[in-house]
PDB file of N, CA and C in Angstrom:
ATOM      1  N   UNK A   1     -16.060  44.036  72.253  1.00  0.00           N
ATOM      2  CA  UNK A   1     -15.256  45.203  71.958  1.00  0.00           C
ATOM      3  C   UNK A   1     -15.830  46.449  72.619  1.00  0.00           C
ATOM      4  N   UNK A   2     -16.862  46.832  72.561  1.00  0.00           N
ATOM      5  CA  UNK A   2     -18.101  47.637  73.463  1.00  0.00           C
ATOM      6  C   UNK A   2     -17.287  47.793  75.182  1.00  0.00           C
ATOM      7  N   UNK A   3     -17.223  47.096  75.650  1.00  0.00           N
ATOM      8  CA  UNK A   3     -16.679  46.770  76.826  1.00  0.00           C
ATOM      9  C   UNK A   3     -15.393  47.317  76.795  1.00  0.00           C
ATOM     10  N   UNK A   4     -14.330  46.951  75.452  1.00  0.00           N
ATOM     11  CA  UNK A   4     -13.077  47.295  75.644  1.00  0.00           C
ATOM     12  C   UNK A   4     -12.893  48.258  75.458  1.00  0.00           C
ATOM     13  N   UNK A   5     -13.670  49.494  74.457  1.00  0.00           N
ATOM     14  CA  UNK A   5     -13.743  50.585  74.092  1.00  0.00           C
ATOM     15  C   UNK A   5     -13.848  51.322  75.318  1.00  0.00           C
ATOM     16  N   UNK A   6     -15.329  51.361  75.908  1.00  0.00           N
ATOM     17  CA  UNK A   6     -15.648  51.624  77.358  1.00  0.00           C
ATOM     18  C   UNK A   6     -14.389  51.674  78.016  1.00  0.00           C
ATOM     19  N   UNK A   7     -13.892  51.063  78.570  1.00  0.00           N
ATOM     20  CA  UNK A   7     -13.081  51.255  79.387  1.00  0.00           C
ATOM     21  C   UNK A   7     -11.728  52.047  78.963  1.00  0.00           C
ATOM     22  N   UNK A   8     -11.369  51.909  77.721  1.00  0.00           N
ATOM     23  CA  UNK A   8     -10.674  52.748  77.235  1.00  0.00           C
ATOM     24  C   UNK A   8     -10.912  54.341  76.793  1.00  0.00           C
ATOM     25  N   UNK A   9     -12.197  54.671  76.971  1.00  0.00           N
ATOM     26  CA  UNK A   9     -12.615  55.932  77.182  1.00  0.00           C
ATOM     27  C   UNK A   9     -12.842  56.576  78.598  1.00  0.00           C
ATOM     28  N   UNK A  10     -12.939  55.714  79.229  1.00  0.00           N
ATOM     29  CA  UNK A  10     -12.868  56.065  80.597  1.00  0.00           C
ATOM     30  C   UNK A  10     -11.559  56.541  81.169  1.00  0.00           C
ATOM     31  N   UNK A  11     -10.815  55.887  80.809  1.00  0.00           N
ATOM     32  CA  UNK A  11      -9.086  55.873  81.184  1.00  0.00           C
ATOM     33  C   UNK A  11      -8.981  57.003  80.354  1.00  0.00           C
ATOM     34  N   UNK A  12      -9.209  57.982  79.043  1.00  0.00           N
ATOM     35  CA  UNK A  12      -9.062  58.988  78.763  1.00  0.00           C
ATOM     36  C   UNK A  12      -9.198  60.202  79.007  1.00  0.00           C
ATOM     37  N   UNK A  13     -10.841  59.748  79.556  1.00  0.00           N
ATOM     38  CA  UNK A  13     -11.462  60.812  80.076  1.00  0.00           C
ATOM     39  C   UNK A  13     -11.837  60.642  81.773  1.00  0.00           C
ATOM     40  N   UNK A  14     -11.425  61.522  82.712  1.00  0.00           N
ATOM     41  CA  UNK A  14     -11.370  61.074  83.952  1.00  0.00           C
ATOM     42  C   UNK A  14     -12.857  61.910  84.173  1.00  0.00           C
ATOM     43  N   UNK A  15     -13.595  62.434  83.755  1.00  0.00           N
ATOM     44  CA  UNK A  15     -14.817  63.143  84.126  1.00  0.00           C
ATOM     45  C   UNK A  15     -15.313  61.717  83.568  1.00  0.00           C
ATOM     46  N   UNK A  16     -15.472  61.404  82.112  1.00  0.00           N
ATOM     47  CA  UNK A  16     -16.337  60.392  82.060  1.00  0.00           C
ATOM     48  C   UNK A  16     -16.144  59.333  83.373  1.00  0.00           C
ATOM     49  N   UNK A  17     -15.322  58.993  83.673  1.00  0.00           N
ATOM     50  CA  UNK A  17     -15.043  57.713  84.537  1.00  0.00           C
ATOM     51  C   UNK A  17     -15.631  58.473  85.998  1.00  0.00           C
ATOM     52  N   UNK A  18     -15.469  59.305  86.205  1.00  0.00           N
ATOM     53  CA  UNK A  18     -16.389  59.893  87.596  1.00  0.00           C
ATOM     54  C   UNK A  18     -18.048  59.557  87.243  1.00  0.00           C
ATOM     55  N   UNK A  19     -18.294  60.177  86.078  1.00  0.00           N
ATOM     56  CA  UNK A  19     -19.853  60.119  85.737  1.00  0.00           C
ATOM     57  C   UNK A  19     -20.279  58.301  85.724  1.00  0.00           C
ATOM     58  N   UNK A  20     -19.198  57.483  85.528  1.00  0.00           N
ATOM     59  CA  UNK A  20     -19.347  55.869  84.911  1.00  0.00           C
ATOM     60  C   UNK A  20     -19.475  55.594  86.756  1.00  0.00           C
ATOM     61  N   UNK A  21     -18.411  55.843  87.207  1.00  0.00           N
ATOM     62  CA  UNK A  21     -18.598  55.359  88.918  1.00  0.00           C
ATOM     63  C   UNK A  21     -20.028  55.776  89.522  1.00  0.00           C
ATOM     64  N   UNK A  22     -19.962  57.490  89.395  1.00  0.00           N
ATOM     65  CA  UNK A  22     -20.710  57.733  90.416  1.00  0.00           C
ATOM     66  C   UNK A  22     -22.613  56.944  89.799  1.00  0.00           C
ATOM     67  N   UNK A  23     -22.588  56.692  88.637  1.00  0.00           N
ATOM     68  CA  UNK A  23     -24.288  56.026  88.409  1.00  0.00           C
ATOM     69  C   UNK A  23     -23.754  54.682  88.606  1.00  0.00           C
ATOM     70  N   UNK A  24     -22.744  54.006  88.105  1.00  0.00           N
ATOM     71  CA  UNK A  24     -22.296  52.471  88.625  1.00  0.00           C
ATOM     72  C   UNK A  24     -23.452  51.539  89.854  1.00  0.00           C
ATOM     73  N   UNK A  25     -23.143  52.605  90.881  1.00  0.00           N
ATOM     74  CA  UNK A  25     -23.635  52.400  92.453  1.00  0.00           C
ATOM     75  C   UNK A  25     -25.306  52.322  92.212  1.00  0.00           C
ATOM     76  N   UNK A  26     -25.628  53.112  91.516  1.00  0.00           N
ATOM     77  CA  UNK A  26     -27.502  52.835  91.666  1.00  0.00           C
ATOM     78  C   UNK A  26     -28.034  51.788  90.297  1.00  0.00           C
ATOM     79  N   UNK A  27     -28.926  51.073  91.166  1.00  0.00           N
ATOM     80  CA  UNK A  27     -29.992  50.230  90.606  1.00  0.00           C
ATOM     81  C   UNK A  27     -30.515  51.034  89.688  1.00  0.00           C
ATOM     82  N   UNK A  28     -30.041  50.528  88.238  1.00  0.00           N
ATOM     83  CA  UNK A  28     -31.112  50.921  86.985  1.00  0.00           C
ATOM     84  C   UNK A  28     -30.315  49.959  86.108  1.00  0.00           C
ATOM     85  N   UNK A  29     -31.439  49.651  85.100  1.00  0.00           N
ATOM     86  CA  UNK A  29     -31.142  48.918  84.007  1.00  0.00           C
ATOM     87  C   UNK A  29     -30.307  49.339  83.122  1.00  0.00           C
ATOM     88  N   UNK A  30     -30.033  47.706  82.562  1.00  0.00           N
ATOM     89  CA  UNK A  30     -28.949  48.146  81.444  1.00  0.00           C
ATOM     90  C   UNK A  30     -29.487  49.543  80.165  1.00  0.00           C
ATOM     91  N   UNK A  31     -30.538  49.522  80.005  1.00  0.00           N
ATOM     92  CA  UNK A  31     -30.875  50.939  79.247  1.00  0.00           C
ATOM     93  C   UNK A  31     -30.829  51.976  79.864  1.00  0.00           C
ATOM     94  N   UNK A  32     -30.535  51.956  80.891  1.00  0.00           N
ATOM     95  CA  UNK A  32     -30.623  53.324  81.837  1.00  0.00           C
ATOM     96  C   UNK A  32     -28.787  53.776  81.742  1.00  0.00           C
ATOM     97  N   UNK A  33     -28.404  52.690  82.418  1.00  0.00           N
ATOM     98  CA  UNK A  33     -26.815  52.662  82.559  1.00  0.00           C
ATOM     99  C   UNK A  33     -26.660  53.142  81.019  1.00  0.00           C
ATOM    100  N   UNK A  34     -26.634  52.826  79.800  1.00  0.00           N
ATOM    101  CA  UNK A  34     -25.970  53.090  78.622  1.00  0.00           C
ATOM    102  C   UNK A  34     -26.855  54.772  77.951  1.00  0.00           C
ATOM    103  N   UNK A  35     -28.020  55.155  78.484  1.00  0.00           N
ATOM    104  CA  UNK A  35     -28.263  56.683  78.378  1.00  0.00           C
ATOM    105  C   UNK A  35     -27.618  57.618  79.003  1.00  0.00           C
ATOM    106  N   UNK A  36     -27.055  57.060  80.177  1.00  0.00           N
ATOM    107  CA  UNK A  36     -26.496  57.823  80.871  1.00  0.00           C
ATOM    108  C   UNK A  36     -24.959  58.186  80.294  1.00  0.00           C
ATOM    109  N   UNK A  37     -24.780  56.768  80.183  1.00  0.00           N
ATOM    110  CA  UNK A  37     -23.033  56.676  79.948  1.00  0.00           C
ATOM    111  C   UNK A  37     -22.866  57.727  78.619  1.00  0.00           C
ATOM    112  N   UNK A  38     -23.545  57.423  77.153  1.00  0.00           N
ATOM    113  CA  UNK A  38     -23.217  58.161  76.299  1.00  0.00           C
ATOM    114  C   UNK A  38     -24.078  59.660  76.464  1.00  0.00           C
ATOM    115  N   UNK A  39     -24.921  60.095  77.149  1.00  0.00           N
ATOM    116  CA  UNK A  39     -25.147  61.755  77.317  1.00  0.00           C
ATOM    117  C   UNK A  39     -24.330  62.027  78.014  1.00  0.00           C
ATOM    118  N   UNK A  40     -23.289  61.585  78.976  1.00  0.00           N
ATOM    119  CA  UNK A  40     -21.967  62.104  79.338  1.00  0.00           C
ATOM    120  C   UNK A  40     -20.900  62.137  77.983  1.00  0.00           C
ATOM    121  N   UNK A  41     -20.969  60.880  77.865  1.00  0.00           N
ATOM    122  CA  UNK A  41     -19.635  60.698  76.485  1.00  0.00           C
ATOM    123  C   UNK A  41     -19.939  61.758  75.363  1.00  0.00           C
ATOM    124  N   UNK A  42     -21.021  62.192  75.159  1.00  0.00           N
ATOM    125  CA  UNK A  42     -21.482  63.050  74.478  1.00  0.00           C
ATOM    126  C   UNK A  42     -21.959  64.009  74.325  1.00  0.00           C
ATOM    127  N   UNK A  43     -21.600  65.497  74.628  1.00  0.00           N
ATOM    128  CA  UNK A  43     -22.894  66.109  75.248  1.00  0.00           C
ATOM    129  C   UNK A  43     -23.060  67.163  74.403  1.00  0.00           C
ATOM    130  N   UNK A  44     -22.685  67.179  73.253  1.00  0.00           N
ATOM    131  CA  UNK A  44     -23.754  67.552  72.379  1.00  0.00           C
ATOM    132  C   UNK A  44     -24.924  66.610  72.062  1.00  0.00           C
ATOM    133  N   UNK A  45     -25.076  65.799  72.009  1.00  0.00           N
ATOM    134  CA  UNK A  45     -26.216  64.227  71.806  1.00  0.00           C
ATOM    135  C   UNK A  45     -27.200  64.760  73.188  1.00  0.00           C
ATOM    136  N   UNK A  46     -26.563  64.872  74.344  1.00  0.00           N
ATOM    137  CA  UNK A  46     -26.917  65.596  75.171  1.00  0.00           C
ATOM    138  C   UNK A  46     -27.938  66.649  75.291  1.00  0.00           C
ATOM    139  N   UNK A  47     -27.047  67.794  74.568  1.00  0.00           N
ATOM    140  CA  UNK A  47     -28.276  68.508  74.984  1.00  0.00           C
ATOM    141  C   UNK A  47     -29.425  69.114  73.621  1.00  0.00           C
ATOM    142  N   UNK A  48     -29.114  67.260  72.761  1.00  0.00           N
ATOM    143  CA  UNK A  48     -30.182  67.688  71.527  1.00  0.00           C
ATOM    144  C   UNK A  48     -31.122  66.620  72.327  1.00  0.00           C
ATOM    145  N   UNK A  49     -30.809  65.626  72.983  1.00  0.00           N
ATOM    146  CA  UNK A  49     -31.778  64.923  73.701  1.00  0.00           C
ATOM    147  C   UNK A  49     -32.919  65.625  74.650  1.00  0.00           C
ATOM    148  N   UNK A  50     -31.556  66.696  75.579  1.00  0.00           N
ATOM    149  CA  UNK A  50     -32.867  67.420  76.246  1.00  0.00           C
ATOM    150  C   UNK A  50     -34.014  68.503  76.048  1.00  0.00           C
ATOM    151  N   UNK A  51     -33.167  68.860  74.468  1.00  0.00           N
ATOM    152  CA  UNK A  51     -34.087  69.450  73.883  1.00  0.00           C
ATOM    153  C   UNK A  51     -35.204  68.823  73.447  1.00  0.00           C
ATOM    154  N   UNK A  52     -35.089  67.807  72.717  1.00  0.00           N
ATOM    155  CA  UNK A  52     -36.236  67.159  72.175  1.00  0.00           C
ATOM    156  C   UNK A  52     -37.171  66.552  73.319  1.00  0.00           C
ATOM    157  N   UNK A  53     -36.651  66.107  74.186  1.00  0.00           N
ATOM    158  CA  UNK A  53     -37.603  65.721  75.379  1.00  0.00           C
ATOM    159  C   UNK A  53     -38.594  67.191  76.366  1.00  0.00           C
ATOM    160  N   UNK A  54     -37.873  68.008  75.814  1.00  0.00           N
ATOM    161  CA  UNK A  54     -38.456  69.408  76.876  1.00  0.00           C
ATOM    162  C   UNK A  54     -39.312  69.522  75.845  1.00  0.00           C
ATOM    163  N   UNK A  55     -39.658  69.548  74.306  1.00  0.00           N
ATOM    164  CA  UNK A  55     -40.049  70.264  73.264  1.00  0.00           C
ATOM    165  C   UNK A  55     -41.584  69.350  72.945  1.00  0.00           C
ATOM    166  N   UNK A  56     -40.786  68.127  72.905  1.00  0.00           N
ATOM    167  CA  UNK A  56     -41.829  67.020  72.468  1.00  0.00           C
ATOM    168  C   UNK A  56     -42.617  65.437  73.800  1.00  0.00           C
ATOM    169  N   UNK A  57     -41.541  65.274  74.577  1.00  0.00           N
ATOM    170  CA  UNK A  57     -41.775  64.638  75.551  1.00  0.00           C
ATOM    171  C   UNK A  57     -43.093  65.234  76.730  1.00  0.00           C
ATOM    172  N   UNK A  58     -41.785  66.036  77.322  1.00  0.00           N
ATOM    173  CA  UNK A  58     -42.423  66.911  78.322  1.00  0.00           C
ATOM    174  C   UNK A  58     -43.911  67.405  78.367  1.00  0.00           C
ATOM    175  N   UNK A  59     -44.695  67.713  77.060  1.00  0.00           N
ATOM    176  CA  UNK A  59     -45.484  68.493  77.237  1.00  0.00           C
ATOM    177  C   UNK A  59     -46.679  67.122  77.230  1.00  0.00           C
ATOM    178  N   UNK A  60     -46.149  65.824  76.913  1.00  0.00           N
ATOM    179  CA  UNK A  60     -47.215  65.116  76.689  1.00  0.00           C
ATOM    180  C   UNK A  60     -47.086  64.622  78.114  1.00  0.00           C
ATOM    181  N   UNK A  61     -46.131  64.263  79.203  1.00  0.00           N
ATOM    182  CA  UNK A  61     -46.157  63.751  80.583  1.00  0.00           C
ATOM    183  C   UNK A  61     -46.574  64.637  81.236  1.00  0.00           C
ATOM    184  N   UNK A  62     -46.891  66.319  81.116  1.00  0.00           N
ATOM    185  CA  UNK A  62     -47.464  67.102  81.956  1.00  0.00           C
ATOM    186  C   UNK A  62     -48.968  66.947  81.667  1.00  0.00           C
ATOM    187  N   UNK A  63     -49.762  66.562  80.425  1.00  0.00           N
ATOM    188  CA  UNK A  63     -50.905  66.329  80.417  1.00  0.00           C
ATOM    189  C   UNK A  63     -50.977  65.093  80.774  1.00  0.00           C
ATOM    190  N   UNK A  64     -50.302  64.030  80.718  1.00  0.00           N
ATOM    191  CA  UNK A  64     -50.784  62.721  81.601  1.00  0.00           C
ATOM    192  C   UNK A  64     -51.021  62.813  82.970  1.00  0.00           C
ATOM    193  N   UNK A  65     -49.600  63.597  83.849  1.00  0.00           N
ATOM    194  CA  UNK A  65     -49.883  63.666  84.936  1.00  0.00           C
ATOM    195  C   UNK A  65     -50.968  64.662  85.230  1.00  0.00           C
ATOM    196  N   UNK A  66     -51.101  66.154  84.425  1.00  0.00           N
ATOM    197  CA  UNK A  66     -52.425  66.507  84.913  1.00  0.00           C
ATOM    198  C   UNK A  66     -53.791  65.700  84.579  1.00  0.00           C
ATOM    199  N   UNK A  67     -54.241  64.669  84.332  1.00  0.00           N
ATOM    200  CA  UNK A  67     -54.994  64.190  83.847  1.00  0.00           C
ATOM    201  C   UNK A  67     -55.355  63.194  85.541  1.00  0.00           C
ATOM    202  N   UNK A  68     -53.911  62.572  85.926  1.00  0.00           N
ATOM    203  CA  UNK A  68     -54.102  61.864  86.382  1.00  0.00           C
ATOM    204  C   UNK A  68     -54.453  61.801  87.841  1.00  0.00           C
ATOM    205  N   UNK A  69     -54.093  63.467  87.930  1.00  0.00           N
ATOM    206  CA  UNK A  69     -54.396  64.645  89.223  1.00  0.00           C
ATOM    207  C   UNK A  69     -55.570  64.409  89.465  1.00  0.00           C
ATOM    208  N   UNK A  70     -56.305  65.094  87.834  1.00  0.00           N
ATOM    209  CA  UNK A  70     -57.721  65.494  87.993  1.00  0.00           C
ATOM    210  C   UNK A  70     -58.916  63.973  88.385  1.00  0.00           C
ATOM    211  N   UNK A  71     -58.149  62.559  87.559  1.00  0.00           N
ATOM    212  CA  UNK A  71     -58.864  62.131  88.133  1.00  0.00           C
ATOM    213  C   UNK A  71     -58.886  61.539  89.515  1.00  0.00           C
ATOM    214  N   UNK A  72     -57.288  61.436  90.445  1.00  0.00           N
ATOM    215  CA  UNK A  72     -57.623  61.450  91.152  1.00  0.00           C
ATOM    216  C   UNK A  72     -58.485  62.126  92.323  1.00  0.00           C
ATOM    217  N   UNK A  73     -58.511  63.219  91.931  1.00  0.00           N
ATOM    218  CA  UNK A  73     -59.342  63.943  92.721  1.00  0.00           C
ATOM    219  C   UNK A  73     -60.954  63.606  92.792  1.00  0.00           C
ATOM    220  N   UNK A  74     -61.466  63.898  91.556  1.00  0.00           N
ATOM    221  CA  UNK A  74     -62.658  62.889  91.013  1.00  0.00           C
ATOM    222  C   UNK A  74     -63.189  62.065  92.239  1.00  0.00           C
ATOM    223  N   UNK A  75     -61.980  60.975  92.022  1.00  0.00           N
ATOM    224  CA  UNK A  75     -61.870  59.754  93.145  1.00  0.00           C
ATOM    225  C   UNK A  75     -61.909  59.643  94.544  1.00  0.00           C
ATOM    226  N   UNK A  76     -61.681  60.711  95.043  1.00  0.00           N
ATOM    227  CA  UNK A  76     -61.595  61.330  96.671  1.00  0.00           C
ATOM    228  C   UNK A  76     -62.926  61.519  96.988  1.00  0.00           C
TER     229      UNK A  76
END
């Protein structure tokens, strides 16, 4: 039913069905494909996602990657 829904939201919404085509074409997994699909279908979900990722995510991948700077450098 997932499938039949899908496509019947697509046919409603012609932005969603642009956003469904245009990621269609690139290589990413089925968890990738279905984050994408509903932060379009949704975008209030949207932009509480990117909030929480700027707020709580973000600040922990900027200390990984600075971490991972410093030790590469170390390493040089």
């Amino acid at each position: 039913m997932g499938v039949v829904r899908e496509a019947s939201d697509a046919e409603e919404n012609p932005e969603l069905a642009a956003a469904i085509e245009e990621f269609a074409s690139h290589s990413e997994s089925e968890q990738e494909r279905k984050l994408r699909y509903y932060l379009v279908k949704h975008p209030d979900l949207c932009k509480d996602f990117i909030k929480s990722f700027i707020e709580r995510i973000l600040p922990v991948v900027a200390e990984w990657d600075s971490r991972s700077k410093k030790q590469a450098e170390k390493g040089s």
